[in-house]
C-alpha atoms as a PDB file:
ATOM      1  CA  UNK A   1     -15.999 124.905 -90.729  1.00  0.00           C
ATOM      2  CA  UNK A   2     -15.178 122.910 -87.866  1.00  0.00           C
ATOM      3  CA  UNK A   3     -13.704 124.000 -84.713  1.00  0.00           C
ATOM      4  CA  UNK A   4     -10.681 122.182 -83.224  1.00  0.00           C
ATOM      5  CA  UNK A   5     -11.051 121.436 -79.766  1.00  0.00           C
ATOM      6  CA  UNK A   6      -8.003 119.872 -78.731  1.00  0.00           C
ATOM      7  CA  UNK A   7      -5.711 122.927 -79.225  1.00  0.00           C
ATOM      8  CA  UNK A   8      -3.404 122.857 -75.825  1.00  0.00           C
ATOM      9  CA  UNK A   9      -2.215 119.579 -76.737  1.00  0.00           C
ATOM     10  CA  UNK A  10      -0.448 117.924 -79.491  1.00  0.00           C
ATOM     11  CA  UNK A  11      -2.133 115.444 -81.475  1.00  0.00           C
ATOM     12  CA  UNK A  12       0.996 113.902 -82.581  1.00  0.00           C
ATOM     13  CA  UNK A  13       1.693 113.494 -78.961  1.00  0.00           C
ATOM     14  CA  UNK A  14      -1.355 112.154 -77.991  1.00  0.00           C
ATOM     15  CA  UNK A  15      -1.105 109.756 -80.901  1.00  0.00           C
ATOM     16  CA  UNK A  16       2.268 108.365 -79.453  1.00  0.00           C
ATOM     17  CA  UNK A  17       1.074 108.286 -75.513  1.00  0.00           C
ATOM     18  CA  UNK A  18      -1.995 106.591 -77.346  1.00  0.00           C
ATOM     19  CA  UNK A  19       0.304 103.660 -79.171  1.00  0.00           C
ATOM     20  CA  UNK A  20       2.539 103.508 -75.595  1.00  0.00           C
ATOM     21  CA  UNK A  21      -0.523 102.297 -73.759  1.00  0.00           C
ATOM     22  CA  UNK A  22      -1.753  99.963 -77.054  1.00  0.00           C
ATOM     23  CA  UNK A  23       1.969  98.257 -76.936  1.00  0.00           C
ATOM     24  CA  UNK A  24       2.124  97.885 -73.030  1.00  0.00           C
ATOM     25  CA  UNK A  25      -0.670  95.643 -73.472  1.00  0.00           C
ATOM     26  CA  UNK A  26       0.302  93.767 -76.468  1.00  0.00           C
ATOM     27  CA  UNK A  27      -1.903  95.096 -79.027  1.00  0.00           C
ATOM     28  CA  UNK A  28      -1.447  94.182 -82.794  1.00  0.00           C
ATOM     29  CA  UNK A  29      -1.253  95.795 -86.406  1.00  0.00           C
ATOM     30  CA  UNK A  30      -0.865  98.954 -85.179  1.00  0.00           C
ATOM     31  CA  UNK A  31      -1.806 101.498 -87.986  1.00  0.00           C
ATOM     32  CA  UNK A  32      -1.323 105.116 -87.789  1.00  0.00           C
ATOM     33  CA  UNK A  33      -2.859 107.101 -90.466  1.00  0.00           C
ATOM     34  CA  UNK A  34      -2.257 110.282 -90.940  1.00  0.00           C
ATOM     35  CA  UNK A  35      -5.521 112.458 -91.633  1.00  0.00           C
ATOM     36  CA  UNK A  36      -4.214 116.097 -91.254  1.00  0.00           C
ATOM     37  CA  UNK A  37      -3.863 116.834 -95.040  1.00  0.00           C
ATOM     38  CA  UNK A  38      -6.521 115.267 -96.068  1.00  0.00           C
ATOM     39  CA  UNK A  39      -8.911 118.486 -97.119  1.00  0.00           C
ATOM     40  CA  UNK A  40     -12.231 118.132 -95.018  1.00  0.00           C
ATOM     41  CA  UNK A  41     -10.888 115.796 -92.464  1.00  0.00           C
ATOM     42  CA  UNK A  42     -12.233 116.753 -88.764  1.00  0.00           C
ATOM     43  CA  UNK A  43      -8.837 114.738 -87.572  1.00  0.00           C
ATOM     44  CA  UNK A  44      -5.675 114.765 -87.372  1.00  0.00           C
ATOM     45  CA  UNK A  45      -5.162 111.298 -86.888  1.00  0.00           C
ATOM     46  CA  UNK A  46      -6.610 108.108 -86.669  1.00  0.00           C
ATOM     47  CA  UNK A  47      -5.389 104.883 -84.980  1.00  0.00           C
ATOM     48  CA  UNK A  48      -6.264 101.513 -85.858  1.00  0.00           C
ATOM     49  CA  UNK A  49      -5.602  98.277 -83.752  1.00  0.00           C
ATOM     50  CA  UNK A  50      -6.056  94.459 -83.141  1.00  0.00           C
ATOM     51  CA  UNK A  51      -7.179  92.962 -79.898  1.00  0.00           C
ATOM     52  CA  UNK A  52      -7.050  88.965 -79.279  1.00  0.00           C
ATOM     53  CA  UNK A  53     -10.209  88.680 -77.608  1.00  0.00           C
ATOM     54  CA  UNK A  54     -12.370  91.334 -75.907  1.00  0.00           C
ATOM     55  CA  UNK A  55     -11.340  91.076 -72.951  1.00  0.00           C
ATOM     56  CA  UNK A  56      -8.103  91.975 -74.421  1.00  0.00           C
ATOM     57  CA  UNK A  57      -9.603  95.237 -76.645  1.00  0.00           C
ATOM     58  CA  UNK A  58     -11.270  96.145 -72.595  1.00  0.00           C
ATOM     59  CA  UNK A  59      -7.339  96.374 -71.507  1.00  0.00           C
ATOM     60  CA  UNK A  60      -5.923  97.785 -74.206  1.00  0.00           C
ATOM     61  CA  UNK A  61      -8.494 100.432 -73.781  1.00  0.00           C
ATOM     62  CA  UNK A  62      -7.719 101.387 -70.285  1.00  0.00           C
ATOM     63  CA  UNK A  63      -4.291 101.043 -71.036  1.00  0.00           C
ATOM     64  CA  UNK A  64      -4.620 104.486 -73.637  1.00  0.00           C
ATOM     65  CA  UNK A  65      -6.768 106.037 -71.278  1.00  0.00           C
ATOM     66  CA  UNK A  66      -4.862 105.330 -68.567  1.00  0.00           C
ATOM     67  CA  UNK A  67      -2.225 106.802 -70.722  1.00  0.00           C
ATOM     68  CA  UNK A  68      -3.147 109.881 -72.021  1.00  0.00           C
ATOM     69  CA  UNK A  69      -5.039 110.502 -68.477  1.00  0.00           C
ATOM     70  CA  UNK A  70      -1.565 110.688 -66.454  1.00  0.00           C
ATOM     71  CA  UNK A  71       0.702 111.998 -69.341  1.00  0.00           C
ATOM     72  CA  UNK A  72      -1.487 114.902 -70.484  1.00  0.00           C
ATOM     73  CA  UNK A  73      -4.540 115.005 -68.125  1.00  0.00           C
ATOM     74  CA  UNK A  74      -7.112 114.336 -70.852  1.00  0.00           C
ATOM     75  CA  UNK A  75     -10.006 111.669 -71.295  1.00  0.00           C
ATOM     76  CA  UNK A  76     -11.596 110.814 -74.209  1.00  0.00           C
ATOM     77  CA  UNK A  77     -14.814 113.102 -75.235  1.00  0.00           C
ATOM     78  CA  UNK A  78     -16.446 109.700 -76.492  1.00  0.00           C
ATOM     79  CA  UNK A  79     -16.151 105.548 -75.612  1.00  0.00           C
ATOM     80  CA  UNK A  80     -18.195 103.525 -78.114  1.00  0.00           C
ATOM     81  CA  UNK A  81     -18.512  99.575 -78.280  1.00  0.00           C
ATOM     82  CA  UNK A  82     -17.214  98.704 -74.675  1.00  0.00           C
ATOM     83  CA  UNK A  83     -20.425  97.060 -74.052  1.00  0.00           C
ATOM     84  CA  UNK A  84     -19.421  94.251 -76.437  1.00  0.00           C
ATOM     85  CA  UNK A  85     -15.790  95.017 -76.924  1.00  0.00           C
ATOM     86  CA  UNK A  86     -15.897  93.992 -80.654  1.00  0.00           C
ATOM     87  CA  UNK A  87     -14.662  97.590 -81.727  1.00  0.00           C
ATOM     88  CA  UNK A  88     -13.919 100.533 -79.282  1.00  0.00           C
ATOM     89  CA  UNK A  89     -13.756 103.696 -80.354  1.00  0.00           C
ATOM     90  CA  UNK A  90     -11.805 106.350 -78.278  1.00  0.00           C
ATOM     91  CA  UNK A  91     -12.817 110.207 -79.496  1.00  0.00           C
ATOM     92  CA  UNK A  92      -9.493 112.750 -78.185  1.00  0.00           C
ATOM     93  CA  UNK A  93     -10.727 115.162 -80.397  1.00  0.00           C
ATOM     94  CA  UNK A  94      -8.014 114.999 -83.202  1.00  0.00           C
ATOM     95  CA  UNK A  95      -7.278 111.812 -82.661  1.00  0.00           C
ATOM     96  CA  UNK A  96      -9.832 108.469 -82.838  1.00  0.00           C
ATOM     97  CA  UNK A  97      -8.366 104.858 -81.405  1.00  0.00           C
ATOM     98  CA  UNK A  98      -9.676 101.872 -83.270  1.00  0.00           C
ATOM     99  CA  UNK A  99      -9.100  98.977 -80.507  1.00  0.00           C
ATOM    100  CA  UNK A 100     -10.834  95.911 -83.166  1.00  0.00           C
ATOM    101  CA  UNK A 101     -11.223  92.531 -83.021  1.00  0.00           C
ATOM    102  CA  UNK A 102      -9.228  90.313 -86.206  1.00  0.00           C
ATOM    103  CA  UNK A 103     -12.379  89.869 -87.779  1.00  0.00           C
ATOM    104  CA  UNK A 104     -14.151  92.821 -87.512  1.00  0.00           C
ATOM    105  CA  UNK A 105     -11.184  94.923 -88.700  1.00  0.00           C
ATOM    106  CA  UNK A 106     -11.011  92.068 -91.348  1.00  0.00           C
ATOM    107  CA  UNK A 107     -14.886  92.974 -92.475  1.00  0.00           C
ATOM    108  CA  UNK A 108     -14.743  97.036 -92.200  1.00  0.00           C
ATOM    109  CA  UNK A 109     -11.059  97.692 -93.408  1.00  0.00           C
ATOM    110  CA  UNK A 110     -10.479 101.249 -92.163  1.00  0.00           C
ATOM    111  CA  UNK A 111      -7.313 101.513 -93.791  1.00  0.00           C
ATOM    112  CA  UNK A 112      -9.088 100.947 -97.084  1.00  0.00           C
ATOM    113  CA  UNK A 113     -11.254 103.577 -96.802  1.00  0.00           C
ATOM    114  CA  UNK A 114      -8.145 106.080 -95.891  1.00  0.00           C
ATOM    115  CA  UNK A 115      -5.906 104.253 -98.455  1.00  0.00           C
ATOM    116  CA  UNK A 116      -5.010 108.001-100.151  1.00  0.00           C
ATOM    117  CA  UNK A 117      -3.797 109.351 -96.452  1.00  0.00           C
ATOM    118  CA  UNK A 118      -0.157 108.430 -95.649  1.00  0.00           C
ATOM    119  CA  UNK A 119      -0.395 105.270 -93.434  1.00  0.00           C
ATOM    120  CA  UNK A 120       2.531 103.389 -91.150  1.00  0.00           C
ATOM    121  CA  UNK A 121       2.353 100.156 -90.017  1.00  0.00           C
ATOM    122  CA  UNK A 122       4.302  99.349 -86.917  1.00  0.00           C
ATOM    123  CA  UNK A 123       5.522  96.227 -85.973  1.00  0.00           C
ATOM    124  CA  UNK A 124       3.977  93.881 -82.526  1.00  0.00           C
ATOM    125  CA  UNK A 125       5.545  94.017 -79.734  1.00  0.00           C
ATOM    126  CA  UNK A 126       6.775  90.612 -78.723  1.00  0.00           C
END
């Protein structure tokens, strides 16, 4: 059975500090989806984003690290894909940050493979 790490902090916090720094920069499609009773799951939540460009996915990044840095003092255990800023994954333990490009969220739909976990959709920041 898997340990969870991340058990001084909230993961339904972290997943709104996390969706702060995502709308500060403009990010898009915002999907939470909820992973905590789903039996096996290693997370509690996972959150799935759009980026224009990747220099926009690099910002949106720092934005959530930035984030969750100052509001709760944590960084991410993992960073993937920020040498080609296609799709960045950002491990907090209980909670993993999609940050995708259009058409690579287009090509692996996440959400699809999560589609019996209770989802929300939030609407872009203008």
């Amino acid at each position: 059975m898997a340990v969870r790490k991340n058990t001084n902090k909230s993961s339904l916090m972290l997943t709104e500090i996390a969706i702060k720094g995502i709308q500060d920069k403009k990010g898009k499609d915002i999907t939470i989806i909820s992973l905590k009773e789903i039996e096996g799951s290693l997370f509690d939540y996972y959150i799935v984003c759009t980026g224009n460009s990747p220099s926009h996915i690099d910002s949106i990044t720092d934005a959530i690290e930035q984030e969750i840095k100052q509001s709760v003092g944590l960084s991410p255990k993992r960073i993937e894909g920020l040498q080609n800023c296609q799709w960045v994954l950002l491990d907090y333990f209980d909670v993993i940050i999609h940050v995708m490009l259009e058409e690579t969220r287009d090509f692996y739909k996440i959400e699809q493979m999560w589609k019996d976990a209770p989802q929300t959709h939030l609407e872009n920041v203008q």
